[in-house]
N, C-alpha and C. Protein backbone atom coordinates (compact mmCIF):
# COMPACT_ATOMS: atom_id res chain seq x y z
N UNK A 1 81.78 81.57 47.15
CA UNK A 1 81.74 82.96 47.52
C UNK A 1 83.06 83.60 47.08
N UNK A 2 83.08 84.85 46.21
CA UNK A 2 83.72 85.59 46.19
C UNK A 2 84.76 86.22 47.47
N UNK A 3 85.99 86.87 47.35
CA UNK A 3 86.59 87.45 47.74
C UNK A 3 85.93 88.41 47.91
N UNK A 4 85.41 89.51 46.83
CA UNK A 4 84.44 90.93 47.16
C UNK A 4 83.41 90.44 48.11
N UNK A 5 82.60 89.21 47.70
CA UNK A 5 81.69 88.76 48.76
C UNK A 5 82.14 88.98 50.19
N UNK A 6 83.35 88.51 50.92
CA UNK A 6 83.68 88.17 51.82
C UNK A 6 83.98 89.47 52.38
N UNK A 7 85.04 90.61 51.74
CA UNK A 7 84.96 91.41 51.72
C UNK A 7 84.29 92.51 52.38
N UNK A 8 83.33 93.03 51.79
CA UNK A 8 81.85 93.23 51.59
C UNK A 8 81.61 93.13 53.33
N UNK A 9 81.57 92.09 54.17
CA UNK A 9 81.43 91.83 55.48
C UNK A 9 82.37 92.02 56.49
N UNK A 10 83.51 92.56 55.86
CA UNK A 10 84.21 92.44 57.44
C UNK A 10 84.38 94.21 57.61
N UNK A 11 84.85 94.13 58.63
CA UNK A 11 85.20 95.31 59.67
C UNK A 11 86.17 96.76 58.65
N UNK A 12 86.25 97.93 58.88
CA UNK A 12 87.18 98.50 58.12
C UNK A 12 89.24 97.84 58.42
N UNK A 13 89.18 97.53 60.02
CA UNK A 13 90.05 96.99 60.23
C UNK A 13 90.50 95.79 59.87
N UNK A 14 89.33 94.88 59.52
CA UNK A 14 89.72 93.14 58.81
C UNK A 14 90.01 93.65 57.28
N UNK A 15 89.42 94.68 56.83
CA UNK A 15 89.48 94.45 55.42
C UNK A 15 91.24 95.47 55.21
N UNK A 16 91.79 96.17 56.08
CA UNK A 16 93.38 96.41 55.62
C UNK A 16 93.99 95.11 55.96
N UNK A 17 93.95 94.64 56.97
CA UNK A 17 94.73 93.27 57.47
C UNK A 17 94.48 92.63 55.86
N UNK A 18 93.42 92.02 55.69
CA UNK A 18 93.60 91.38 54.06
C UNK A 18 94.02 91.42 52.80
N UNK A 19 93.81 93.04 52.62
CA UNK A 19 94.69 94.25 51.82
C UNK A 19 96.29 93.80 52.03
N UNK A 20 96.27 94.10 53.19
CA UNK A 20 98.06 93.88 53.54
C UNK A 20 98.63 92.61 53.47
N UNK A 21 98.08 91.69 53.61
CA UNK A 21 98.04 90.38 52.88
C UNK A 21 98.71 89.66 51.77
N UNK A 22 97.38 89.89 51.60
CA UNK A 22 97.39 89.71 49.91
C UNK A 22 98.64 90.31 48.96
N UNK A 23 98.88 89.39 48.03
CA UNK A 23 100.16 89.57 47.00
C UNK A 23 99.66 89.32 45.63
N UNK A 24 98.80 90.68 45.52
CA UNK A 24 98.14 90.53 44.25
C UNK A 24 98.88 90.62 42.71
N UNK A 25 100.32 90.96 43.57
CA UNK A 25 101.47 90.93 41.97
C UNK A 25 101.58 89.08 41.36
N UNK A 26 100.90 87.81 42.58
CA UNK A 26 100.79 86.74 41.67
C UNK A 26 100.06 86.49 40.99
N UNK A 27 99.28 87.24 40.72
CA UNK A 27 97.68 87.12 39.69
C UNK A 27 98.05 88.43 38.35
N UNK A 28 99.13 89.20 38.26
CA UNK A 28 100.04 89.97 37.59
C UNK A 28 100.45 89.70 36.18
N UNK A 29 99.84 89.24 34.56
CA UNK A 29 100.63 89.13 33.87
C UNK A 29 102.33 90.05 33.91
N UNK A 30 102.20 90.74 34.35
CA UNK A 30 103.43 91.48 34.28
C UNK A 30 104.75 91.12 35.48
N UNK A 31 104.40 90.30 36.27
CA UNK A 31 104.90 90.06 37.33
C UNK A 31 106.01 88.14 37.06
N UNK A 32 106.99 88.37 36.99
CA UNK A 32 107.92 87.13 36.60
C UNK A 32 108.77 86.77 37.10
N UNK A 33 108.94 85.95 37.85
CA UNK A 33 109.61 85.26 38.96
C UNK A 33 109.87 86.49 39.94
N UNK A 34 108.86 87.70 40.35
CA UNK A 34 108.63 88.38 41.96
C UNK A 34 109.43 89.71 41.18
N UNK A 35 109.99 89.72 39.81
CA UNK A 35 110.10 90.95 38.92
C UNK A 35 108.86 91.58 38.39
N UNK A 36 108.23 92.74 38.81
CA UNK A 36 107.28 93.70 38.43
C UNK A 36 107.65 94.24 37.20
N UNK A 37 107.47 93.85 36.20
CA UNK A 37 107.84 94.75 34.71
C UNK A 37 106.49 95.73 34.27
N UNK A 38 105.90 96.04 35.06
CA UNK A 38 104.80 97.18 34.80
C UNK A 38 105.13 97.99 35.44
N UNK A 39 105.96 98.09 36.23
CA UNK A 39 106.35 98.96 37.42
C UNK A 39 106.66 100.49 37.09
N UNK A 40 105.74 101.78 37.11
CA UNK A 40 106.43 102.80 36.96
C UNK A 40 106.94 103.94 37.91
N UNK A 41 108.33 104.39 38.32
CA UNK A 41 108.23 105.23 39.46
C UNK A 41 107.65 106.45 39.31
N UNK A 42 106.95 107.12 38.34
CA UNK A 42 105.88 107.85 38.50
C UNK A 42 104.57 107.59 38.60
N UNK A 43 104.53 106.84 38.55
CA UNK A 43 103.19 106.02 38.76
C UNK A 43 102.83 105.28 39.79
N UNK A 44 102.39 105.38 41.21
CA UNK A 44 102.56 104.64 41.83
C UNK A 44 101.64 103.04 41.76
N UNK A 45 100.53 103.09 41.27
CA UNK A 45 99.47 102.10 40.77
C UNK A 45 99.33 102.01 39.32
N UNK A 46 100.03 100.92 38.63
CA UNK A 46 99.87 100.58 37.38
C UNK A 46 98.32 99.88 36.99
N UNK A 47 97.82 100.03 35.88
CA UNK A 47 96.61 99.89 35.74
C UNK A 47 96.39 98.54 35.85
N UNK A 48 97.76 97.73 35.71
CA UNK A 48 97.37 95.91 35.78
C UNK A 48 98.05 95.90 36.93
N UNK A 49 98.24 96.43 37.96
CA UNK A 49 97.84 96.07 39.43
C UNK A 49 96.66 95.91 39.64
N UNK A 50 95.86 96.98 39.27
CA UNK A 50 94.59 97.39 39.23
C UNK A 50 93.58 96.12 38.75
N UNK A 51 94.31 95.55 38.00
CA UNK A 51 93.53 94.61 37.14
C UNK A 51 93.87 92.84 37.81
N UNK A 52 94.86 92.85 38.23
CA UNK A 52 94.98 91.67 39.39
C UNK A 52 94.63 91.97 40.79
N UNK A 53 94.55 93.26 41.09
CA UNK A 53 93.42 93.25 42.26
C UNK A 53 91.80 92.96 42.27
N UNK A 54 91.79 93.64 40.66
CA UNK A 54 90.24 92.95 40.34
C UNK A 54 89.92 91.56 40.40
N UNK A 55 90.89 90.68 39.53
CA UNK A 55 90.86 89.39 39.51
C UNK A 55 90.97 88.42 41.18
N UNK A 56 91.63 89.29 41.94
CA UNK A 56 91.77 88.66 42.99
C UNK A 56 89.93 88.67 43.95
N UNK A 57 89.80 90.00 43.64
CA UNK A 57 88.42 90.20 44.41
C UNK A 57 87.35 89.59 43.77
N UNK A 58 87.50 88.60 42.12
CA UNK A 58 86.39 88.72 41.43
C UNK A 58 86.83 86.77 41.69
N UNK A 59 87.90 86.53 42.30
CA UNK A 59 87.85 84.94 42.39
C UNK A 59 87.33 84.35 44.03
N UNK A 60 87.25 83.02 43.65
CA UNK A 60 86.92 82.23 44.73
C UNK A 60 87.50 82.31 45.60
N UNK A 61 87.32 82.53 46.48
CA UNK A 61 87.94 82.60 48.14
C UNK A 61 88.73 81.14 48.70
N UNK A 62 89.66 81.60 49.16
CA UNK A 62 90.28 79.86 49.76
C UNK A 62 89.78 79.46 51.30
């Protein structure tokens, strides 16, 4: 089962707790030893955040 799977079922309140969690900058090509090099301060969501949050929701659940 997916992460989105799991997701998908919980509460609006379980699903920030997991949100808040989660450290989706380790699934980050851009992310190197806890340095964000996608990082823009006008930007607050870089599109490969975006794209390791996908990966996080699109993998196997632990």
């Amino acid at each position: 089962m997916t992460n989105f799977e799991i997701m998908k079922q919980l509460t609006i309140e379980q699903t920030a707790e997991v949100l808040l969690q989660e450290d989706f900058c380790d699934l980050c090509e851009y992310n190197q030893k806890g340095f964000c090099f996608a990082y823009n301060k006008s930007e607050p969501l870089s599109h490969y955040c975006k794209k390791a949050a996908i990966k996080w929701l699109e993998s196997e659940s632990r």
